[in-house]
PDB file of N, CA and C in Angstrom:
ATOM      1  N   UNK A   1       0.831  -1.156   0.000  1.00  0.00           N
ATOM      2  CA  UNK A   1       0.000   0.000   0.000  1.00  0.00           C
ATOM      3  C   UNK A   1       0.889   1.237   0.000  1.00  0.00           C
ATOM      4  N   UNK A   2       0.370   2.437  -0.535  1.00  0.00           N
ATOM      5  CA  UNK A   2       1.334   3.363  -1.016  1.00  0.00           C
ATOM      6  C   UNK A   2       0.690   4.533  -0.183  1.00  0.00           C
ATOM      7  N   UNK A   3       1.705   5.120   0.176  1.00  0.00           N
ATOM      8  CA  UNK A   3       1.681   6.025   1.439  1.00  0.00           C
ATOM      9  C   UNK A   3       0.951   7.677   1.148  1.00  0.00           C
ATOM     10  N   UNK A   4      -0.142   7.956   1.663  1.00  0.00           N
ATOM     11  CA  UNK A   4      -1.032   8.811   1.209  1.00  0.00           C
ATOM     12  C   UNK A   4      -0.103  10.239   1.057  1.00  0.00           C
ATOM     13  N   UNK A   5       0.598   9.998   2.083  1.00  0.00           N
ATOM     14  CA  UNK A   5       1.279  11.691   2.461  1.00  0.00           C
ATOM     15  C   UNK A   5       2.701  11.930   1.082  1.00  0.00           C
ATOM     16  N   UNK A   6       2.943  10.722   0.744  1.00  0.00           N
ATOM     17  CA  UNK A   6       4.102  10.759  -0.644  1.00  0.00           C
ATOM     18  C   UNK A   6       3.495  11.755  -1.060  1.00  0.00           C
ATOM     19  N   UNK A   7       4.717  12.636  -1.925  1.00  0.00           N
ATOM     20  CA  UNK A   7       3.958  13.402  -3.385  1.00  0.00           C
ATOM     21  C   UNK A   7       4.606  12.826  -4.122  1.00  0.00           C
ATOM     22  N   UNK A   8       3.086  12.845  -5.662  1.00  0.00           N
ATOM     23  CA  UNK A   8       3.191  12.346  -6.542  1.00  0.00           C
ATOM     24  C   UNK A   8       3.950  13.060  -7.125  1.00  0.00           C
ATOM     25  N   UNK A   9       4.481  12.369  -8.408  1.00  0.00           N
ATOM     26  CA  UNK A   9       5.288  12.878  -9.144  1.00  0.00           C
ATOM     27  C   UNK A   9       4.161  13.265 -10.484  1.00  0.00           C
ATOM     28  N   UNK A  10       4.524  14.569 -10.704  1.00  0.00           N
ATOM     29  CA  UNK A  10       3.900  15.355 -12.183  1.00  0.00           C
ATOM     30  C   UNK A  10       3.375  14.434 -12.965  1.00  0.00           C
ATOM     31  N   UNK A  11       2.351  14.037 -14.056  1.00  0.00           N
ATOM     32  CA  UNK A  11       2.221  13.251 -15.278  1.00  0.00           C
ATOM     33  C   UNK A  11       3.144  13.715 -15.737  1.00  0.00           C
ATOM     34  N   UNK A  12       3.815  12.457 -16.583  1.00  0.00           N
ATOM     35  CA  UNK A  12       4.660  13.220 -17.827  1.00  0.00           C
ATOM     36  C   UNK A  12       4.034  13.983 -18.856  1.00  0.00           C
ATOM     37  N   UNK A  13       4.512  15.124 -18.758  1.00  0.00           N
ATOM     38  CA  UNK A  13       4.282  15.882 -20.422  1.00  0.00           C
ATOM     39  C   UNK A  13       5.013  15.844 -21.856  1.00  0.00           C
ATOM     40  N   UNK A  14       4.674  16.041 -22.297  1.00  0.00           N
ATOM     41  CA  UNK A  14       5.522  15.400 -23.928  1.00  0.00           C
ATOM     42  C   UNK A  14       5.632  17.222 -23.919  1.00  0.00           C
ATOM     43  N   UNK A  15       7.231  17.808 -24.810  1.00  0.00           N
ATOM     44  CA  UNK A  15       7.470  18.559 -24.815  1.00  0.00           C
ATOM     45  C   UNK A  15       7.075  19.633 -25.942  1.00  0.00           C
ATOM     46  N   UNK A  16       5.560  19.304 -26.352  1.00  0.00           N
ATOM     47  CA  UNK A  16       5.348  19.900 -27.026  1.00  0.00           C
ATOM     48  C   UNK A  16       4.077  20.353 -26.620  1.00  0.00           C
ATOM     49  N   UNK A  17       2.874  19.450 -24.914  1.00  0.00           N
ATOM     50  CA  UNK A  17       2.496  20.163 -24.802  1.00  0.00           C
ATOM     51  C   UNK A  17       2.900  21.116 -23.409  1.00  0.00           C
ATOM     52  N   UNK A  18       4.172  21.034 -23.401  1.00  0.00           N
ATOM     53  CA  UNK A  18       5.182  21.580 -22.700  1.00  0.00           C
ATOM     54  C   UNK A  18       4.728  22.925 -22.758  1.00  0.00           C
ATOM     55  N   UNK A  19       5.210  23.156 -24.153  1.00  0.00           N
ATOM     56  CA  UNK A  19       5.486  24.533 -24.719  1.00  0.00           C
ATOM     57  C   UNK A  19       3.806  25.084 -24.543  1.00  0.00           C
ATOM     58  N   UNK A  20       2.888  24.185 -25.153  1.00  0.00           N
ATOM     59  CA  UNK A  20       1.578  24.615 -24.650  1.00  0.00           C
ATOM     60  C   UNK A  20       1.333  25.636 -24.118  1.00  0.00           C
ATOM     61  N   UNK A  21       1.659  24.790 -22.804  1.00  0.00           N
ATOM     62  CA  UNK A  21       1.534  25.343 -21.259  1.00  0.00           C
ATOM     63  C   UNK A  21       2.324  26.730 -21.082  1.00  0.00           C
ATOM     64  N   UNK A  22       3.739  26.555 -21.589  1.00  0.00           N
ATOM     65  CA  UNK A  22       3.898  27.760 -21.416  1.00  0.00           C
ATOM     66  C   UNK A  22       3.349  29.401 -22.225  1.00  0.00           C
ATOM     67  N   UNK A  23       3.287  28.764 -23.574  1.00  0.00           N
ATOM     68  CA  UNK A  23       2.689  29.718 -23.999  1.00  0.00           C
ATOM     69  C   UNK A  23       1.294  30.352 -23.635  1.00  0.00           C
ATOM     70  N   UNK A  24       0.477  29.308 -23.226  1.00  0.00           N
ATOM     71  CA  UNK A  24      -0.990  29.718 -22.520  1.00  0.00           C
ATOM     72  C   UNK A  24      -0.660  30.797 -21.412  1.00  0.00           C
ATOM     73  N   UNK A  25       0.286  30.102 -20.508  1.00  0.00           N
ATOM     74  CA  UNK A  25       0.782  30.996 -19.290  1.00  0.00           C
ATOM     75  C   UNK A  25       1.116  32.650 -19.768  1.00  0.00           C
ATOM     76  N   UNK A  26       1.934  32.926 -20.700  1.00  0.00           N
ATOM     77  CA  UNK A  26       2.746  33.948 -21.237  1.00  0.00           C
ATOM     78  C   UNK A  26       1.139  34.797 -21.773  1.00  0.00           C
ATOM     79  N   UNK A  27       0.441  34.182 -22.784  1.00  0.00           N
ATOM     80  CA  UNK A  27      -0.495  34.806 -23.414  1.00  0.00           C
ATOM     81  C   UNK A  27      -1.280  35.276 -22.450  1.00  0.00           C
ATOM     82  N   UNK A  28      -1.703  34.355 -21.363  1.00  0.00           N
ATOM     83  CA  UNK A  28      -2.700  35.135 -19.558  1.00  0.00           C
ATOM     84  C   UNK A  28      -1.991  36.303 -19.381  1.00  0.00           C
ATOM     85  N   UNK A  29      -0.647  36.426 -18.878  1.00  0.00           N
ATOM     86  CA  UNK A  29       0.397  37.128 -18.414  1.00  0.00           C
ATOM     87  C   UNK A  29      -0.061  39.110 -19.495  1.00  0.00           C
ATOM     88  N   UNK A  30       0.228  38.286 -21.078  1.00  0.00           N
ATOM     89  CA  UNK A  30       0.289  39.492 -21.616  1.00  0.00           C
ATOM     90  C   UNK A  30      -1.077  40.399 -21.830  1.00  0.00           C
ATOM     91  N   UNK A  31      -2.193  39.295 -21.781  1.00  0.00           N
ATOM     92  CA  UNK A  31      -3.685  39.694 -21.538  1.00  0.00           C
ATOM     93  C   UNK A  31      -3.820  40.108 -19.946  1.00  0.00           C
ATOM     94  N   UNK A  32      -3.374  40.034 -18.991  1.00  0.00           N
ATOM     95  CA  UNK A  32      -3.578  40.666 -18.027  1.00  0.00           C
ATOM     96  C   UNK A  32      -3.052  42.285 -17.487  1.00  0.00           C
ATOM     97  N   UNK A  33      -1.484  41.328 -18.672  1.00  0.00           N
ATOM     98  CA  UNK A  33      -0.655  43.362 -18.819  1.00  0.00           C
ATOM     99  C   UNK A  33      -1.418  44.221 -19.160  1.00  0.00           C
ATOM    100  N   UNK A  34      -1.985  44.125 -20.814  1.00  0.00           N
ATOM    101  CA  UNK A  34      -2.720  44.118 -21.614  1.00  0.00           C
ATOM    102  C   UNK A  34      -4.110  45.311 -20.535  1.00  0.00           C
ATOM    103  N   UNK A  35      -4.450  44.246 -19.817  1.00  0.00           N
ATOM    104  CA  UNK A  35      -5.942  44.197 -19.194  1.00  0.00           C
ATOM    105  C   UNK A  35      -5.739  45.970 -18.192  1.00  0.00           C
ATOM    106  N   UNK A  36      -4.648  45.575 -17.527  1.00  0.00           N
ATOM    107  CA  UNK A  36      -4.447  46.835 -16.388  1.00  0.00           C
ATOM    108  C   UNK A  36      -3.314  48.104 -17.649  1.00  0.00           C
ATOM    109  N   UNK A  37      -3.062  47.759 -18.444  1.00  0.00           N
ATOM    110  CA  UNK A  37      -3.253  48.930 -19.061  1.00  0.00           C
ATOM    111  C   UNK A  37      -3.098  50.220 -19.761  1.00  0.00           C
ATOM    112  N   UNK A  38      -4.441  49.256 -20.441  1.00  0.00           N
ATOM    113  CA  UNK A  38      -6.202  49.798 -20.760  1.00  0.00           C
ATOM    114  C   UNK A  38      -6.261  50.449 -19.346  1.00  0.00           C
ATOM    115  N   UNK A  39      -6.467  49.817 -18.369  1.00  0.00           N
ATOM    116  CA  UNK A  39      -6.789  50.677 -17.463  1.00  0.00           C
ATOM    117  C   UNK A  39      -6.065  52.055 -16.805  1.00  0.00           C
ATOM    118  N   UNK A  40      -5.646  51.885 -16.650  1.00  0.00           N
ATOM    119  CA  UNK A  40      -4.314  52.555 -16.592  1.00  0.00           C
ATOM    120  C   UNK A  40      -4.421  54.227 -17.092  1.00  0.00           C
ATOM    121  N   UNK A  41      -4.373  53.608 -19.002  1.00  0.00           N
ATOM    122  CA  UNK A  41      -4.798  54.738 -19.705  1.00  0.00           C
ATOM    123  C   UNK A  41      -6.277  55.187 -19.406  1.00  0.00           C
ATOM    124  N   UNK A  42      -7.220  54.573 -19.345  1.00  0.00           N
ATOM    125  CA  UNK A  42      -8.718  54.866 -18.866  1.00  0.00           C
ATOM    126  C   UNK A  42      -8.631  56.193 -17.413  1.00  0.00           C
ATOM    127  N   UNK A  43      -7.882  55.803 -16.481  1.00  0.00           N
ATOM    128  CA  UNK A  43      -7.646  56.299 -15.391  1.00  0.00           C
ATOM    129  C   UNK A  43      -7.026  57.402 -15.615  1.00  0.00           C
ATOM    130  N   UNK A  44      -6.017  57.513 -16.300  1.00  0.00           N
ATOM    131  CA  UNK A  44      -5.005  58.847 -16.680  1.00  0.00           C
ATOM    132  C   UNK A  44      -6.215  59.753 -17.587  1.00  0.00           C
ATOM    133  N   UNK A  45      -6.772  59.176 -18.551  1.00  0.00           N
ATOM    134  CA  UNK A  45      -7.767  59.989 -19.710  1.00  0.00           C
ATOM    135  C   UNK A  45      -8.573  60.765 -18.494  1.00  0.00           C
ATOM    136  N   UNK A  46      -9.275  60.005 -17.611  1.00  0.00           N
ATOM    137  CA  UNK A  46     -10.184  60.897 -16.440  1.00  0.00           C
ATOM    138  C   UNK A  46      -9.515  61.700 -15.719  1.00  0.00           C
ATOM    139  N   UNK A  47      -8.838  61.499 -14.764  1.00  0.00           N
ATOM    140  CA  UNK A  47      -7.784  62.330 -14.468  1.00  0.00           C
ATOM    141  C   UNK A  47      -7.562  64.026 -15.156  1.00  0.00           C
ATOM    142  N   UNK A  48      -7.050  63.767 -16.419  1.00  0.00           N
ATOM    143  CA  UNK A  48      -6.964  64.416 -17.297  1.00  0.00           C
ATOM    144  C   UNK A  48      -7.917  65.194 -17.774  1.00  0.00           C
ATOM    145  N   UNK A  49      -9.087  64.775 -17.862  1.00  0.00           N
ATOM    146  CA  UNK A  49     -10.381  65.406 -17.971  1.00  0.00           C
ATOM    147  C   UNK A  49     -10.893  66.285 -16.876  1.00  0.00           C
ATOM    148  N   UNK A  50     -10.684  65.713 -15.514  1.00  0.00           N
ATOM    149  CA  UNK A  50     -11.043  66.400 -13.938  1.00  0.00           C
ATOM    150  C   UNK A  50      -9.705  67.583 -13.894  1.00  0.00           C
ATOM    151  N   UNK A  51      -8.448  67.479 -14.158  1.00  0.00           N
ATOM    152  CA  UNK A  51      -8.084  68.430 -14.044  1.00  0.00           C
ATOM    153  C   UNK A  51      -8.064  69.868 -15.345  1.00  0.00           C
ATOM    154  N   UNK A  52      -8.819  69.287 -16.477  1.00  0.00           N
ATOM    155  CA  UNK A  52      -9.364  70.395 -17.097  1.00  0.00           C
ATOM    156  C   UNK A  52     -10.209  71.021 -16.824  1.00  0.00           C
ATOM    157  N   UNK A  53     -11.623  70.455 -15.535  1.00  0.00           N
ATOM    158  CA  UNK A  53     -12.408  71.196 -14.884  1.00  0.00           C
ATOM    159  C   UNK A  53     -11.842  71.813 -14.355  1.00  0.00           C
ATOM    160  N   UNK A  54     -11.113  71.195 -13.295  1.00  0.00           N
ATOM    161  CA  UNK A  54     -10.455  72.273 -12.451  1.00  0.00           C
ATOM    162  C   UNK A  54      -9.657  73.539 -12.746  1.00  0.00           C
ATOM    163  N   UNK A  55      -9.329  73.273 -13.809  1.00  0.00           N
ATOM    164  CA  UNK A  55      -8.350  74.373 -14.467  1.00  0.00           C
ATOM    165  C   UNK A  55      -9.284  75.574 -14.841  1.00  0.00           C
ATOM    166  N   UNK A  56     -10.088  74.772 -15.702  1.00  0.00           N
ATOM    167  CA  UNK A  56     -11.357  76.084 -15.837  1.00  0.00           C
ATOM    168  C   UNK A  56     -12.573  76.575 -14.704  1.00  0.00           C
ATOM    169  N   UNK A  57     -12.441  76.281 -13.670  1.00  0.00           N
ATOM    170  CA  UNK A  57     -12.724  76.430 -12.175  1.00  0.00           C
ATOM    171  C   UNK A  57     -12.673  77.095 -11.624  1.00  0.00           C
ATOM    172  N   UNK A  58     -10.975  77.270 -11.726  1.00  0.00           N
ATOM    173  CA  UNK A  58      -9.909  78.010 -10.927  1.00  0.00           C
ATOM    174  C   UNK A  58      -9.977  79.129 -12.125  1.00  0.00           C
ATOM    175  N   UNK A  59      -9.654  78.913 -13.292  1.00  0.00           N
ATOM    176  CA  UNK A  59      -9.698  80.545 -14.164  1.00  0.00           C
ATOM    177  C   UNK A  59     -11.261  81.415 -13.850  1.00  0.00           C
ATOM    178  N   UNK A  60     -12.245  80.576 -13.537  1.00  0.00           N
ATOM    179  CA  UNK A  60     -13.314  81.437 -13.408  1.00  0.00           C
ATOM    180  C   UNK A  60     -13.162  82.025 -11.890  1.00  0.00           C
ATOM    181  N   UNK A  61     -12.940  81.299 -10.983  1.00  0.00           N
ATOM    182  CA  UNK A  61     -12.751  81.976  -9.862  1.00  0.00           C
ATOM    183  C   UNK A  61     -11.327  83.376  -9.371  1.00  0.00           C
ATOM    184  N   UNK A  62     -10.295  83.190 -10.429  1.00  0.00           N
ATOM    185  CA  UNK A  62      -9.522  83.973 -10.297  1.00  0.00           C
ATOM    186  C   UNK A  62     -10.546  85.650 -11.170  1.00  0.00           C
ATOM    187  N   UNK A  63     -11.023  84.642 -12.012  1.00  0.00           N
ATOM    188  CA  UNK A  63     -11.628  86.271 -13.075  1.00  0.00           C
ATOM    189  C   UNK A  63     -12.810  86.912 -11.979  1.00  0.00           C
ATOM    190  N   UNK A  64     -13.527  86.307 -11.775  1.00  0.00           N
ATOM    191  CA  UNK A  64     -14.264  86.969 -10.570  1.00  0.00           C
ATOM    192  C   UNK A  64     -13.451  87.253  -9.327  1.00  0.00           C
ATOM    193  N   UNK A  65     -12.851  86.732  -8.731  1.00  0.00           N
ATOM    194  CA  UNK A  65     -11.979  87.638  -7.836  1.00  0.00           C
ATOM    195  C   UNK A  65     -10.971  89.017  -8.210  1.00  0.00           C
ATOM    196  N   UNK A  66     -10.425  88.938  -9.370  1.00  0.00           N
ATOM    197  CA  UNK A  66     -10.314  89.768  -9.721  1.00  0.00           C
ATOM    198  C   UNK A  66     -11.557  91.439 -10.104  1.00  0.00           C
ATOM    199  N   UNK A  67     -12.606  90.761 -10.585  1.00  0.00           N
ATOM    200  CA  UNK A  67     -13.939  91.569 -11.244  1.00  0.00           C
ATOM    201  C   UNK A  67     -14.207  92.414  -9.467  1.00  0.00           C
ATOM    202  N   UNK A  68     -14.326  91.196  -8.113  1.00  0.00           N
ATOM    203  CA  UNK A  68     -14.802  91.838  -7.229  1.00  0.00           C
ATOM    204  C   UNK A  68     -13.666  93.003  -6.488  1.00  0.00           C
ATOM    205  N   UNK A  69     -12.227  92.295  -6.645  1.00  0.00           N
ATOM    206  CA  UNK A  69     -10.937  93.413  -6.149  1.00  0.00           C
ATOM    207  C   UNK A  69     -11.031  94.873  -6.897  1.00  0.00           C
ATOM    208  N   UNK A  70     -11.131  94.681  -8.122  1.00  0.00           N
ATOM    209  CA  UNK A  70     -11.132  95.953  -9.033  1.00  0.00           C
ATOM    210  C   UNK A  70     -12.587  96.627  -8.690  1.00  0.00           C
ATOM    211  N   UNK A  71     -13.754  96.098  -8.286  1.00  0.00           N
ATOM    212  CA  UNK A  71     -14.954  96.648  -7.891  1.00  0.00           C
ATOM    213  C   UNK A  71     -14.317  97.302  -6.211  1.00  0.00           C
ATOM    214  N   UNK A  72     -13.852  96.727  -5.204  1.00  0.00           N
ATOM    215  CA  UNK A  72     -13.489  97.244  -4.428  1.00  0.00           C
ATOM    216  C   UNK A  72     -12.426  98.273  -4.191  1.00  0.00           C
ATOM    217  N   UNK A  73     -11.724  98.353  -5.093  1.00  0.00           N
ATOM    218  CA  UNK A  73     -10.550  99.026  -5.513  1.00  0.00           C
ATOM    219  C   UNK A  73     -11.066 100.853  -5.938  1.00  0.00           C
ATOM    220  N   UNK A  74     -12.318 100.444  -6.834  1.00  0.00           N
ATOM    221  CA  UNK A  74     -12.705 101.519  -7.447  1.00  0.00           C
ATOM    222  C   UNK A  74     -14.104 102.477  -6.216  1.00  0.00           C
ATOM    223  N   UNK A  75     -14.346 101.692  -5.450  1.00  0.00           N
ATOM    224  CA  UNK A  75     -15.488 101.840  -4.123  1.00  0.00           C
ATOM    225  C   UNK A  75     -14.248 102.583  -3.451  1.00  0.00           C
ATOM    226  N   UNK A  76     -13.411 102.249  -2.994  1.00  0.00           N
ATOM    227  CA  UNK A  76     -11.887 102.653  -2.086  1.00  0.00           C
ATOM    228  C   UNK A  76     -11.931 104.145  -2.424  1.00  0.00           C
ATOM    229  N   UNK A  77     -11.312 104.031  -3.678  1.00  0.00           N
ATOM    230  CA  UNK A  77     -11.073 105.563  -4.476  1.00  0.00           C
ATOM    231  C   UNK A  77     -11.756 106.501  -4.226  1.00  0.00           C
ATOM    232  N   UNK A  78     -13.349 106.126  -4.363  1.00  0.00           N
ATOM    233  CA  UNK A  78     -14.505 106.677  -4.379  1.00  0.00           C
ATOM    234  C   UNK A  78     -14.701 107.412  -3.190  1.00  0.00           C
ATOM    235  N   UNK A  79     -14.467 106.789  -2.082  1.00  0.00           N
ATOM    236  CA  UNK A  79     -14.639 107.229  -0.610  1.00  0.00           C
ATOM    237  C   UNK A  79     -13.454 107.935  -0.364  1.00  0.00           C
ATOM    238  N   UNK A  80     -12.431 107.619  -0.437  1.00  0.00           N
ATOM    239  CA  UNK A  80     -11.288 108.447  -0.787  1.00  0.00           C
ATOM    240  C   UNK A  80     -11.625 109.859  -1.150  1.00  0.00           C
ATOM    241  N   UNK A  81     -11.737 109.778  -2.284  1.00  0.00           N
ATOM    242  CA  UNK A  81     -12.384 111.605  -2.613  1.00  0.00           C
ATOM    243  C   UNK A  81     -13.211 112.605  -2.372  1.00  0.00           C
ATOM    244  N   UNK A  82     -14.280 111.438  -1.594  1.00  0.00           N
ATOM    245  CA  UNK A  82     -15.453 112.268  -1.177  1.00  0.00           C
ATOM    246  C   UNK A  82     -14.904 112.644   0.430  1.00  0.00           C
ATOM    247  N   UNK A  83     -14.102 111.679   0.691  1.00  0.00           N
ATOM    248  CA  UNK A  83     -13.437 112.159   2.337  1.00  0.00           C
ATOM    249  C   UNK A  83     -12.733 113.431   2.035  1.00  0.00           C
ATOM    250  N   UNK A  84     -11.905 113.204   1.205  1.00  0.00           N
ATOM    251  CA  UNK A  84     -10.951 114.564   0.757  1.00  0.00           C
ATOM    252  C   UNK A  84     -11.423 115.931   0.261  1.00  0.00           C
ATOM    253  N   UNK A  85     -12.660 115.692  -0.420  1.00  0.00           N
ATOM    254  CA  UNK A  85     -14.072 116.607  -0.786  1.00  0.00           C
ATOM    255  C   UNK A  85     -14.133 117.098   0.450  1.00  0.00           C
ATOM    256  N   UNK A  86     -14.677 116.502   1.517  1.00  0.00           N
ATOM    257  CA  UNK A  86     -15.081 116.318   2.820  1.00  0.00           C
ATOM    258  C   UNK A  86     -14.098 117.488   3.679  1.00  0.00           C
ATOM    259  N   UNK A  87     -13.263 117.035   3.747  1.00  0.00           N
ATOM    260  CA  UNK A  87     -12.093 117.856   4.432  1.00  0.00           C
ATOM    261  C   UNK A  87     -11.579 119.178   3.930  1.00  0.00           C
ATOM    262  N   UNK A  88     -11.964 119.127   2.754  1.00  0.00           N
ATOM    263  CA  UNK A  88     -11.764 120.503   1.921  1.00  0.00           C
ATOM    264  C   UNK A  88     -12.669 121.811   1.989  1.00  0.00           C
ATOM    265  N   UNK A  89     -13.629 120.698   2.019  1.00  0.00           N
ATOM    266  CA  UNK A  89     -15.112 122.054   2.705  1.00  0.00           C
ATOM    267  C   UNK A  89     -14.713 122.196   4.035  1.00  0.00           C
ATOM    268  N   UNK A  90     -14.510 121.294   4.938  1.00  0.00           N
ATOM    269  CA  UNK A  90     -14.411 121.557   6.105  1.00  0.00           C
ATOM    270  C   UNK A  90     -13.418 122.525   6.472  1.00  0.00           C
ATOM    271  N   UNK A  91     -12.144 122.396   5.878  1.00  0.00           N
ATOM    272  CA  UNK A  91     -10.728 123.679   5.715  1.00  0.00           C
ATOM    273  C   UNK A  91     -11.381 124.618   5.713  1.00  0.00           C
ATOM    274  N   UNK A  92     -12.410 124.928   4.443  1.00  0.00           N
ATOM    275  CA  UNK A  92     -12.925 126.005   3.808  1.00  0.00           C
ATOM    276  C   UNK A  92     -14.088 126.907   5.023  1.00  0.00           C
ATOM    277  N   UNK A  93     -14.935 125.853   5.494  1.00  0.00           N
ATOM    278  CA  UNK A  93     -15.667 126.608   6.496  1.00  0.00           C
ATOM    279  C   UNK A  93     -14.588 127.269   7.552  1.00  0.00           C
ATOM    280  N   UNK A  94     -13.405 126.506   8.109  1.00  0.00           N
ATOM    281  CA  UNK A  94     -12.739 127.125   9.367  1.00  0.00           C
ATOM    282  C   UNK A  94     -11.795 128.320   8.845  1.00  0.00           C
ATOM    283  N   UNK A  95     -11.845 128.439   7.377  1.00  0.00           N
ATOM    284  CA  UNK A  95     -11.060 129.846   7.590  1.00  0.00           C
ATOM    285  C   UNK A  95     -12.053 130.986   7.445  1.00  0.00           C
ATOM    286  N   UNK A  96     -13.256 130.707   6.785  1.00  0.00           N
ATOM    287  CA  UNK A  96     -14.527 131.426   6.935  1.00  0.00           C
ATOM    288  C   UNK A  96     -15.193 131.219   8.328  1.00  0.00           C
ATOM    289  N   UNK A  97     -14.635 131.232   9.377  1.00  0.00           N
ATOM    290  CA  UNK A  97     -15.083 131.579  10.531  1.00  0.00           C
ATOM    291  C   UNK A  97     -15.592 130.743  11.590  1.00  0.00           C
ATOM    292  N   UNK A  98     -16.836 129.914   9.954  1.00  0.00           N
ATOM    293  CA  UNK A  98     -17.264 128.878  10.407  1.00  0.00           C
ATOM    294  C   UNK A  98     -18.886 129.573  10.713  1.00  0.00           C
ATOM    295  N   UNK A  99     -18.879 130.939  10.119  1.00  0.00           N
ATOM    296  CA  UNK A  99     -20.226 131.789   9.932  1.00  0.00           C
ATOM    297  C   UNK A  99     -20.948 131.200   9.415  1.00  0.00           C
ATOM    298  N   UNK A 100     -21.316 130.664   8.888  1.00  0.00           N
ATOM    299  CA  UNK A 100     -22.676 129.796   7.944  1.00  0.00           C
ATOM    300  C   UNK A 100     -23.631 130.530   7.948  1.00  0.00           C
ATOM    301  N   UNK A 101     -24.725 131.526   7.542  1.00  0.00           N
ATOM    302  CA  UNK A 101     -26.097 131.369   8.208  1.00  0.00           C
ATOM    303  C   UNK A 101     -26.947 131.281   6.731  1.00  0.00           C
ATOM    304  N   UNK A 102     -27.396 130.855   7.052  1.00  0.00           N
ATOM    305  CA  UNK A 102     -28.901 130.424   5.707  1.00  0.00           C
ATOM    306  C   UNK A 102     -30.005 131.613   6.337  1.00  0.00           C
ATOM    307  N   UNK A 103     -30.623 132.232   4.755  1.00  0.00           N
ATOM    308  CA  UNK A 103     -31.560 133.317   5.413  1.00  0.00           C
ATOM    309  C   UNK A 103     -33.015 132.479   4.566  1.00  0.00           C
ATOM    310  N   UNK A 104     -33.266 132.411   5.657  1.00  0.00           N
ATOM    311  CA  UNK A 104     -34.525 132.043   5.796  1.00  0.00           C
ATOM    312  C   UNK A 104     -35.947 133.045   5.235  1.00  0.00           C
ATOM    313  N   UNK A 105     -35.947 134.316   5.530  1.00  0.00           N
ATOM    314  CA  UNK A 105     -36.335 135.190   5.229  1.00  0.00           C
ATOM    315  C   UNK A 105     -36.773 136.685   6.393  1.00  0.00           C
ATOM    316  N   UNK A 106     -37.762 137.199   6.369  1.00  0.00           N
ATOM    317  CA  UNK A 106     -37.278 138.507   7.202  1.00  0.00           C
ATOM    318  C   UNK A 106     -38.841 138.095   8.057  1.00  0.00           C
ATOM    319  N   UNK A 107     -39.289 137.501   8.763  1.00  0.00           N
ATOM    320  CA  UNK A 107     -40.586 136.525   9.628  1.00  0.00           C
ATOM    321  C   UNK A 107     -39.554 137.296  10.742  1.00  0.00           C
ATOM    322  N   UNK A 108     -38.665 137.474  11.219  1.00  0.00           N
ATOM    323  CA  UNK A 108     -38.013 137.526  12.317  1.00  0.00           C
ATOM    324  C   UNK A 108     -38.572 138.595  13.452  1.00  0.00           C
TER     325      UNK A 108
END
């Protein structure tokens, strides 16, 4: 009786379907290269696509930040002059005395 735990030895293969085997093996191998990639490129193409959103994302958000700086920029100015307006009348009343009077009319 032959001892369960032995290992068997391989069937013989004839060396041609040797080569078979290996070539089946090689052809899995290059269909699996093959397989990831396809993927690979699939993954890079998206990629590639998401960072063209983003690109045009980011240009819209720079152009409106810009649109709102130059809106604030030009509000700045604005107050700027009317302060300086401001201070100019005010010069103007203190070397005039600071007399003001509005005539109302002669009711007095």
């Amino acid at each position: 009786m032959a001892d369960p735990t032995a290992t068997q030895a391989p069937p013989a293969v004839s060396p041609e379907d040797a080569q078979r085997i290996l070539i089946d093996r090689i052809e899995d191998a290059l269909t699996r290269i093959d397989v990831a990639t396809r993927k690979r490129v699939d993954d890079m193409t998206r990629m590639e696509q998401r960072h063209d959103v983003l690109r045009d994302r980011m240009t819209q958000a720079i152009t409106t930040l810009d649109t709102v700086l130059a809106a604030a920029d030009a509000a700045n100015a604005a107050e700027a002059e009317a302060e300086a307006e401001a201070e100019a009348g005010a010069e103007g009343d203190a070397k005039d005395g600071g007399d003001r009077t509005v005539d109302e009319g002669e009711d007095a």
